[in-house]
Protein backbone atom coordinates (compact mmCIF):
# COMPACT_ATOMS: atom_id res chain seq x y z
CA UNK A 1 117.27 65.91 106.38
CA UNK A 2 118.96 64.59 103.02
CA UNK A 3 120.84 61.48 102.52
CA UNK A 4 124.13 62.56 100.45
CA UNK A 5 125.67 59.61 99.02
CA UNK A 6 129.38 59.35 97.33
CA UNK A 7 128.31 56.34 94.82
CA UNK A 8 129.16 58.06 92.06
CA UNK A 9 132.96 59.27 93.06
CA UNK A 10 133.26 55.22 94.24
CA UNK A 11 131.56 53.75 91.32
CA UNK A 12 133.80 56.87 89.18
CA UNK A 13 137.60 55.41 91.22
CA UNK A 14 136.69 51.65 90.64
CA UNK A 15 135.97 52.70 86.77
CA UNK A 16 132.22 50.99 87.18
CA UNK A 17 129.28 52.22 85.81
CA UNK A 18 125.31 52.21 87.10
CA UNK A 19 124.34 49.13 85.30
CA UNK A 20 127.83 46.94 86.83
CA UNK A 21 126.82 48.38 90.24
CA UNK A 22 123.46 47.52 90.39
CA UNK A 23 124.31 43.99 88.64
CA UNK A 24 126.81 43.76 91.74
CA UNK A 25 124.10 44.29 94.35
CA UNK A 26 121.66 42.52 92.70
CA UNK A 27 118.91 45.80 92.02
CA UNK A 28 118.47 47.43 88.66
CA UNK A 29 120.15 50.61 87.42
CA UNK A 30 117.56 52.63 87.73
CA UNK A 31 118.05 51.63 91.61
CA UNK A 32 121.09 53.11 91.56
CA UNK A 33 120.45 56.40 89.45
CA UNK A 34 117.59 57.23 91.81
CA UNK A 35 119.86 56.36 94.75
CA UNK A 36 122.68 58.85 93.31
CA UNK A 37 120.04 61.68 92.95
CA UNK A 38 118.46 61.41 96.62
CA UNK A 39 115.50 59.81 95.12
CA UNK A 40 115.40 57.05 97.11
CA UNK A 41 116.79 55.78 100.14
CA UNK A 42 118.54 52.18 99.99
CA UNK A 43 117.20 49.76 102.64
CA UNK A 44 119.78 48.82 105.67
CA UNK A 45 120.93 45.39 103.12
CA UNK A 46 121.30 47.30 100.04
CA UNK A 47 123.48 50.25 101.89
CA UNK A 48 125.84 47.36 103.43
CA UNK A 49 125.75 45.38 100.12
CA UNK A 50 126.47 49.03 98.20
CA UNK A 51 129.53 49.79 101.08
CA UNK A 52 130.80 45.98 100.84
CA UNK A 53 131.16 46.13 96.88
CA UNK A 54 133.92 49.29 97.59
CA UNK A 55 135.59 47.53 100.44
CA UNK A 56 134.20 50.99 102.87
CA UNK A 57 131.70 51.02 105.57
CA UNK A 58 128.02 52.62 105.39
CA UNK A 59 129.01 55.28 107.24
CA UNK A 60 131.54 56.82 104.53
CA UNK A 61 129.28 56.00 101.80
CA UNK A 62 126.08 57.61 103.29
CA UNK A 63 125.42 60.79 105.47
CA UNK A 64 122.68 62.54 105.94
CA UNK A 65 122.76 66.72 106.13
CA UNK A 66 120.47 69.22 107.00
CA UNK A 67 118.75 70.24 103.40
């Protein structure tokens, strides 16, 4: 299974970048690229904190699929 995140098209309709994200959330950018890519998986606080900063719940931001 791969978590699919929609960061990007959030961080793209709030016109924020990586760096104001991660500032946000209190992680570095890097966080957040590697996040975007499937790289890493946030812990439970950091998907909340992520979901919270777009006013949406974890569920909408993060899914995982079968890849």
């Amino acid at each position: 299974m791969a978590l699919q995140t929609k960061m990007k098209e959030y961080r793209a309709k709030f016109d924020m970048n990586q760096g104001d994200l991660a500032k946000l959330v209190g992680v570095r950018r890097e966080t957040i690229g590697h996040l975007e890519k499937g790289k890493y998986n946030p812990s439970l606080k950091l998907a909340f904190d992520i979901a919270k900063v777009f006013n949406t719940t974890v569920d909408e931001m993060f899914e995982y699929t079968n890849e």
